[in-house]
N, C-alpha and C. Protein backbone atom coordinates (compact mmCIF):
# COMPACT_ATOMS: atom_id res chain seq x y z
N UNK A 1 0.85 -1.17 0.00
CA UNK A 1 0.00 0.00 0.00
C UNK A 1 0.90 1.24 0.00
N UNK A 2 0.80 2.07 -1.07
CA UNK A 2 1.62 3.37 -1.18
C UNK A 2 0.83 4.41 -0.20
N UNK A 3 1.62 5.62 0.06
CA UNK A 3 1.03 6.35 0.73
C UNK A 3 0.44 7.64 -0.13
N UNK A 4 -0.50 8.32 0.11
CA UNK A 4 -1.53 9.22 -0.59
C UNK A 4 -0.47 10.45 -0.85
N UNK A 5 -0.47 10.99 -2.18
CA UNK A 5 0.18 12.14 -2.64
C UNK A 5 0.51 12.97 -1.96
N UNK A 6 -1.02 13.79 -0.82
CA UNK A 6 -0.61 14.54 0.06
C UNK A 6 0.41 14.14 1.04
N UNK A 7 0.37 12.75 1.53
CA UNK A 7 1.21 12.89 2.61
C UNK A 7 3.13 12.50 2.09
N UNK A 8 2.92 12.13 0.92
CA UNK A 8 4.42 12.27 0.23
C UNK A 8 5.10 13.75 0.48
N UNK A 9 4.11 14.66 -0.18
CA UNK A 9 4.44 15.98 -0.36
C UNK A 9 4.48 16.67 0.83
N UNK A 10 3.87 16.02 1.97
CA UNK A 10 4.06 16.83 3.39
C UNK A 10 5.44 16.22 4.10
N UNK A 11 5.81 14.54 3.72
CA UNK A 11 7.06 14.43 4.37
C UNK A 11 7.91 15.39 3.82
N UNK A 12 7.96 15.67 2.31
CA UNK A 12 9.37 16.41 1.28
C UNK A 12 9.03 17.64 2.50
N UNK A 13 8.25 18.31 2.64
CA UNK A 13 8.02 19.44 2.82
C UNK A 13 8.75 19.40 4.32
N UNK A 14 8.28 18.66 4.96
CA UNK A 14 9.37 18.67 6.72
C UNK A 14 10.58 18.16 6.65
N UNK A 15 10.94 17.42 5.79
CA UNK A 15 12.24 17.12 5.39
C UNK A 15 13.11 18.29 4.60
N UNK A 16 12.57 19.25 4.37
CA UNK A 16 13.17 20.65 3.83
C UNK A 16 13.60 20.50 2.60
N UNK A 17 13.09 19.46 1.73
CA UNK A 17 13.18 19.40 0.47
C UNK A 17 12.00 20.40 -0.66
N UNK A 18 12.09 21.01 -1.34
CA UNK A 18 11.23 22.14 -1.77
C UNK A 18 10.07 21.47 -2.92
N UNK A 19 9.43 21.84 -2.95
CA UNK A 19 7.82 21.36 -2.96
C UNK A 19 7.82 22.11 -4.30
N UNK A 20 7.05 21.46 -5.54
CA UNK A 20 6.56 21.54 -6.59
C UNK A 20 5.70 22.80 -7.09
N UNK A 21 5.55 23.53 -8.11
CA UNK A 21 5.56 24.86 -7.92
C UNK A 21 3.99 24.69 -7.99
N UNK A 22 3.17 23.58 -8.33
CA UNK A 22 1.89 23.39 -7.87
C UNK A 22 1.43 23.55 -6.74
N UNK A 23 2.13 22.72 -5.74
CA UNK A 23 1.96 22.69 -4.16
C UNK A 23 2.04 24.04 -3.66
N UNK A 24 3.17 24.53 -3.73
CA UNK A 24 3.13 25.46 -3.85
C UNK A 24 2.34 26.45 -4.20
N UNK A 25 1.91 26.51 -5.01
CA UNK A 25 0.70 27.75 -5.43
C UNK A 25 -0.74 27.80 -4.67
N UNK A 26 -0.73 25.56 -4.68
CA UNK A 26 -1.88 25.91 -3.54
C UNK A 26 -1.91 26.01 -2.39
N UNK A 27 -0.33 25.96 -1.74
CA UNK A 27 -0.35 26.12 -0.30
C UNK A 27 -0.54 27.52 -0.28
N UNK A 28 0.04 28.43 -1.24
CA UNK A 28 -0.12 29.97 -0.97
C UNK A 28 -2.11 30.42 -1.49
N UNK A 29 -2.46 29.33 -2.45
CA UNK A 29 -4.07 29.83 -2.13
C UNK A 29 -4.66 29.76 -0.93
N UNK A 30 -4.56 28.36 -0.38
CA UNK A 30 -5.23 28.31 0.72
C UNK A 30 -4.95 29.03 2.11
N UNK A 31 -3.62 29.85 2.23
CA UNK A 31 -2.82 30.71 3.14
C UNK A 31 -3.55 31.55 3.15
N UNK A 32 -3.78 32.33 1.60
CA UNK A 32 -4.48 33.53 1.22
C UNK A 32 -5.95 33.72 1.47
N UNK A 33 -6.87 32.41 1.54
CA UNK A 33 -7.93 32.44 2.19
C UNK A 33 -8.33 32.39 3.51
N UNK A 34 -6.90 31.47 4.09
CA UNK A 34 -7.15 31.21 5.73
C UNK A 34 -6.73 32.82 6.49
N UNK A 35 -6.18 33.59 5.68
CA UNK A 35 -5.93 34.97 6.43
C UNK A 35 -7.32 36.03 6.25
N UNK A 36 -7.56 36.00 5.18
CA UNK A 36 -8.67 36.69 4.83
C UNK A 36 -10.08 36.05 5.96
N UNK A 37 -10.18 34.77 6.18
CA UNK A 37 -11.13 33.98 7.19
C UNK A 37 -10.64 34.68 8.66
N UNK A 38 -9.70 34.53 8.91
CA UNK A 38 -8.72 34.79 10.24
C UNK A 38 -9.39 36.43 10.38
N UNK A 39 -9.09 37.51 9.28
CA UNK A 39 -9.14 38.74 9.53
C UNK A 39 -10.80 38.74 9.97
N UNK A 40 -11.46 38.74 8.84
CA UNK A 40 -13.00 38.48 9.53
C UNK A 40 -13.61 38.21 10.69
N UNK A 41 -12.65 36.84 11.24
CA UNK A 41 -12.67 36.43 13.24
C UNK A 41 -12.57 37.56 13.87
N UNK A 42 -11.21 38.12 13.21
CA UNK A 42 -10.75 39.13 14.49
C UNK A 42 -11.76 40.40 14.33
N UNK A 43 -12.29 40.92 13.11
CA UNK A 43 -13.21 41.69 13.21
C UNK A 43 -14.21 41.86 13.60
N UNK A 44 -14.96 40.67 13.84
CA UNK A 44 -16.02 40.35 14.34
C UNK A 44 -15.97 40.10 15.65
N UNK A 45 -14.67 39.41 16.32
CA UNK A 45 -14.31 39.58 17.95
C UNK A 45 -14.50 40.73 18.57
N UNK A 46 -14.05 41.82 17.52
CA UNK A 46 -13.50 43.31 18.16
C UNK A 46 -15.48 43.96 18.17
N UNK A 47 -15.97 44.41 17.07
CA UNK A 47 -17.06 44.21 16.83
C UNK A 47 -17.99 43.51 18.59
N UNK A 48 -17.83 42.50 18.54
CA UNK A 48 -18.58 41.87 19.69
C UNK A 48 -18.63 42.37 20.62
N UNK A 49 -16.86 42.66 21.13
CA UNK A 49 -16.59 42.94 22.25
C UNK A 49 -16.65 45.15 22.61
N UNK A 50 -16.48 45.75 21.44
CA UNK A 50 -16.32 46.92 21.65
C UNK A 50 -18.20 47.12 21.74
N UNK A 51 -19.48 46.91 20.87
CA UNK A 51 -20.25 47.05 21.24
C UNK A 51 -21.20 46.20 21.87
N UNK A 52 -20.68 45.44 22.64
CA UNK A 52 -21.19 44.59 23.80
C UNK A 52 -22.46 44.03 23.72
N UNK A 53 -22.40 43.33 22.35
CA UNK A 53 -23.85 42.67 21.90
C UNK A 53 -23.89 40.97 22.21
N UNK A 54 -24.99 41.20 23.26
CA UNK A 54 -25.92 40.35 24.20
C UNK A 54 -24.68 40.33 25.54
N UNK A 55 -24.58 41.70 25.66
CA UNK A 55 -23.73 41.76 26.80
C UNK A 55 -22.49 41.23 27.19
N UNK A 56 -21.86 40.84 26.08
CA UNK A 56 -20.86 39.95 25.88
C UNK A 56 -19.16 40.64 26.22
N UNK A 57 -19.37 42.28 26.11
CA UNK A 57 -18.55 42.74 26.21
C UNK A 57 -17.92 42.94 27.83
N UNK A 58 -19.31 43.06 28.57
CA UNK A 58 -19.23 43.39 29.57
C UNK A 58 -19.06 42.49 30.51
N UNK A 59 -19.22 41.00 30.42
CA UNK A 59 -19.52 40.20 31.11
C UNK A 59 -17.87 39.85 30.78
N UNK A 60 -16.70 40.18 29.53
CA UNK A 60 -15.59 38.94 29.66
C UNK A 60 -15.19 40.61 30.68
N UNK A 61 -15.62 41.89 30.42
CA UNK A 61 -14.73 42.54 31.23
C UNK A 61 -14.61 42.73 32.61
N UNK A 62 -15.91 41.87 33.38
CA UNK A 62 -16.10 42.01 34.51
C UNK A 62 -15.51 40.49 34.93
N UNK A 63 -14.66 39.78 34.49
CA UNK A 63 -14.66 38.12 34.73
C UNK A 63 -12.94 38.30 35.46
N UNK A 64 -12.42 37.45 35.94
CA UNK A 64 -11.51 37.22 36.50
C UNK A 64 -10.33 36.99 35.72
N UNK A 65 -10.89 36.27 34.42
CA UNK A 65 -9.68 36.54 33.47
C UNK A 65 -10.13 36.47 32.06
N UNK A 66 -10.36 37.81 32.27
CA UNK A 66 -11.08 38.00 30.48
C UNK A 66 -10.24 37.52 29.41
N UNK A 67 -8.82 37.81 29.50
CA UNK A 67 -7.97 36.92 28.51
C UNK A 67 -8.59 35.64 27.98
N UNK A 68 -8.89 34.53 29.43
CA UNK A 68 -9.02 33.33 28.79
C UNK A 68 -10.42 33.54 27.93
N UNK A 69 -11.59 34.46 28.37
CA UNK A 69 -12.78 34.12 27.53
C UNK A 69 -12.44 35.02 26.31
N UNK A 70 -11.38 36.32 26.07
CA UNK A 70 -11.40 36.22 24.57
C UNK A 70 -10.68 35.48 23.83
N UNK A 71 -9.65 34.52 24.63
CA UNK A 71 -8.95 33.93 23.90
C UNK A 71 -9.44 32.70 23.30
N UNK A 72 -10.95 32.11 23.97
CA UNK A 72 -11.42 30.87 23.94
C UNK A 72 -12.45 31.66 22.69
N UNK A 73 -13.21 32.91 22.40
CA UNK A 73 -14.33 33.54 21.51
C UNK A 73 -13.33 33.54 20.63
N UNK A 74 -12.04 33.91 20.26
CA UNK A 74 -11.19 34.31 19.39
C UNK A 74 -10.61 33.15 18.77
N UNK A 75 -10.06 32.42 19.60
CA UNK A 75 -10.15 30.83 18.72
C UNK A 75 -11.28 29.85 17.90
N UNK A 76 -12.44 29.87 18.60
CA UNK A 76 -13.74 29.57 17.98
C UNK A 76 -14.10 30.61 16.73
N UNK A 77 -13.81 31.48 16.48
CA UNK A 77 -14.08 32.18 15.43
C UNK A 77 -13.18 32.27 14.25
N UNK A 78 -11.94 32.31 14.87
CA UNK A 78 -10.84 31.64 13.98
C UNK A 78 -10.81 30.16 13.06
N UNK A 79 -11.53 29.41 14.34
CA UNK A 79 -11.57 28.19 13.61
C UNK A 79 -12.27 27.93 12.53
N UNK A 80 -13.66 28.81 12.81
CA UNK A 80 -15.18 28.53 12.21
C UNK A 80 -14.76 29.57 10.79
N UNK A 81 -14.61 31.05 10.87
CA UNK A 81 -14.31 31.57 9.64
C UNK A 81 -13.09 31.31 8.96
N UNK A 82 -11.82 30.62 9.38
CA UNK A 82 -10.95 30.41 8.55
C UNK A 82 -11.32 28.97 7.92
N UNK A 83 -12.03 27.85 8.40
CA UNK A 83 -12.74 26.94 7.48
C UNK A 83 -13.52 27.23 6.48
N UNK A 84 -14.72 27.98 7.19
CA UNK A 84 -15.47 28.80 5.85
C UNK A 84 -14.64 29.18 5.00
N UNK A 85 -13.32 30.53 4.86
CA UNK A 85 -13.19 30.90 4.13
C UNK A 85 -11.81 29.74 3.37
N UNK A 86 -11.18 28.76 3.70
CA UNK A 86 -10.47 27.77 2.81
C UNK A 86 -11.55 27.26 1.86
N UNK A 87 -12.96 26.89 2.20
CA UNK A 87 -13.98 25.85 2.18
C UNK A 87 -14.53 26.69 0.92
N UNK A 88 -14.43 27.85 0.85
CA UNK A 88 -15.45 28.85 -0.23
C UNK A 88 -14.14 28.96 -1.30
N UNK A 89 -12.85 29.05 -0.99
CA UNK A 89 -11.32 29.22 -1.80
C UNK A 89 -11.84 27.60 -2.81
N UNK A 90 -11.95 26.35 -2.01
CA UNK A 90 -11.53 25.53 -2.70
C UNK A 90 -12.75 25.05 -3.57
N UNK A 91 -14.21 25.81 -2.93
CA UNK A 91 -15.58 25.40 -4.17
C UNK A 91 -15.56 25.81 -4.98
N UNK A 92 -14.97 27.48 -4.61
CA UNK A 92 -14.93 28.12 -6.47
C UNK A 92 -13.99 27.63 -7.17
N UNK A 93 -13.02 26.74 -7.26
CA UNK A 93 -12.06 26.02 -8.07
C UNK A 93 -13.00 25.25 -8.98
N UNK A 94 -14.03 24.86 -8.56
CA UNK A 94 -14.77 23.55 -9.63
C UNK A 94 -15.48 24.60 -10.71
N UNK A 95 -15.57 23.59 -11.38
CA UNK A 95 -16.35 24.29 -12.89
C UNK A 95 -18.01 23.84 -13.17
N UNK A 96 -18.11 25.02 -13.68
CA UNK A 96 -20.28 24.15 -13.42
C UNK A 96 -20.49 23.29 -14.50
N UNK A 97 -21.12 22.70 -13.94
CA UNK A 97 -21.21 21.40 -15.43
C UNK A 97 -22.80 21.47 -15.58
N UNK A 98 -23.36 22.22 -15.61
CA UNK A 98 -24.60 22.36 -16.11
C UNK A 98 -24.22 23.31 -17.63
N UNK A 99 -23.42 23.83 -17.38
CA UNK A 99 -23.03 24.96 -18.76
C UNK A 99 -22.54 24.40 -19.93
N UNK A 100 -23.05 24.81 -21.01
CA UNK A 100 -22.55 24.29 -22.34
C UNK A 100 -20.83 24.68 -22.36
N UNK A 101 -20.36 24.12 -22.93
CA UNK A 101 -19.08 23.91 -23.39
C UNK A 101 -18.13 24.63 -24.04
């Protein structure tokens, strides 16, 4: 049993051997979407927390260690919009096949 393309190209890649100018292009697409997802988190964190909608602002600032609850809102949002936005990078790659030719 051989092992799957991706994980060939992820040993070259930790082994510091340089990666194919394909891989490459899509490691820098999907970079380019996971930042653009990432920026959105953080905007929407700041957003949350500066106008304190469903009291959210006020409650991490009155807590004992607001760090950990923005750091726990700020990771969950990170996670959730930088998936979305890889997830929307890699649908528009397909082509519609309802369309003539």
């Amino acid at each position: 049993m051989t092992a799957p393309d991706w994980w060939r190209s992820t040993r070259r890649w930790l082994a510091g051997e340089r990666l194919h100018r394909h891989e490459r292009d899509t490691i820098r697409f999907l970079l380019k979407h996971l930042a653009g997802g990432l920026t959105g988190a953080a905007l929407l964190l700041v957003a949350i927390l500066v106008f304190d909608v469903g009291g959210i602002g006020s409650l991490v600032a009155g807590s004992e260690t607001p760090v950990l609850g923005v750091f726990l809102m700020g990771f969950g949002l990170a996670v959730t919009f930088g998936s979305v936005a890889m997830g929307i990078g890699i649908m528009s790659l397909g082509q519609e096949r309802d369309s003539d030719p």
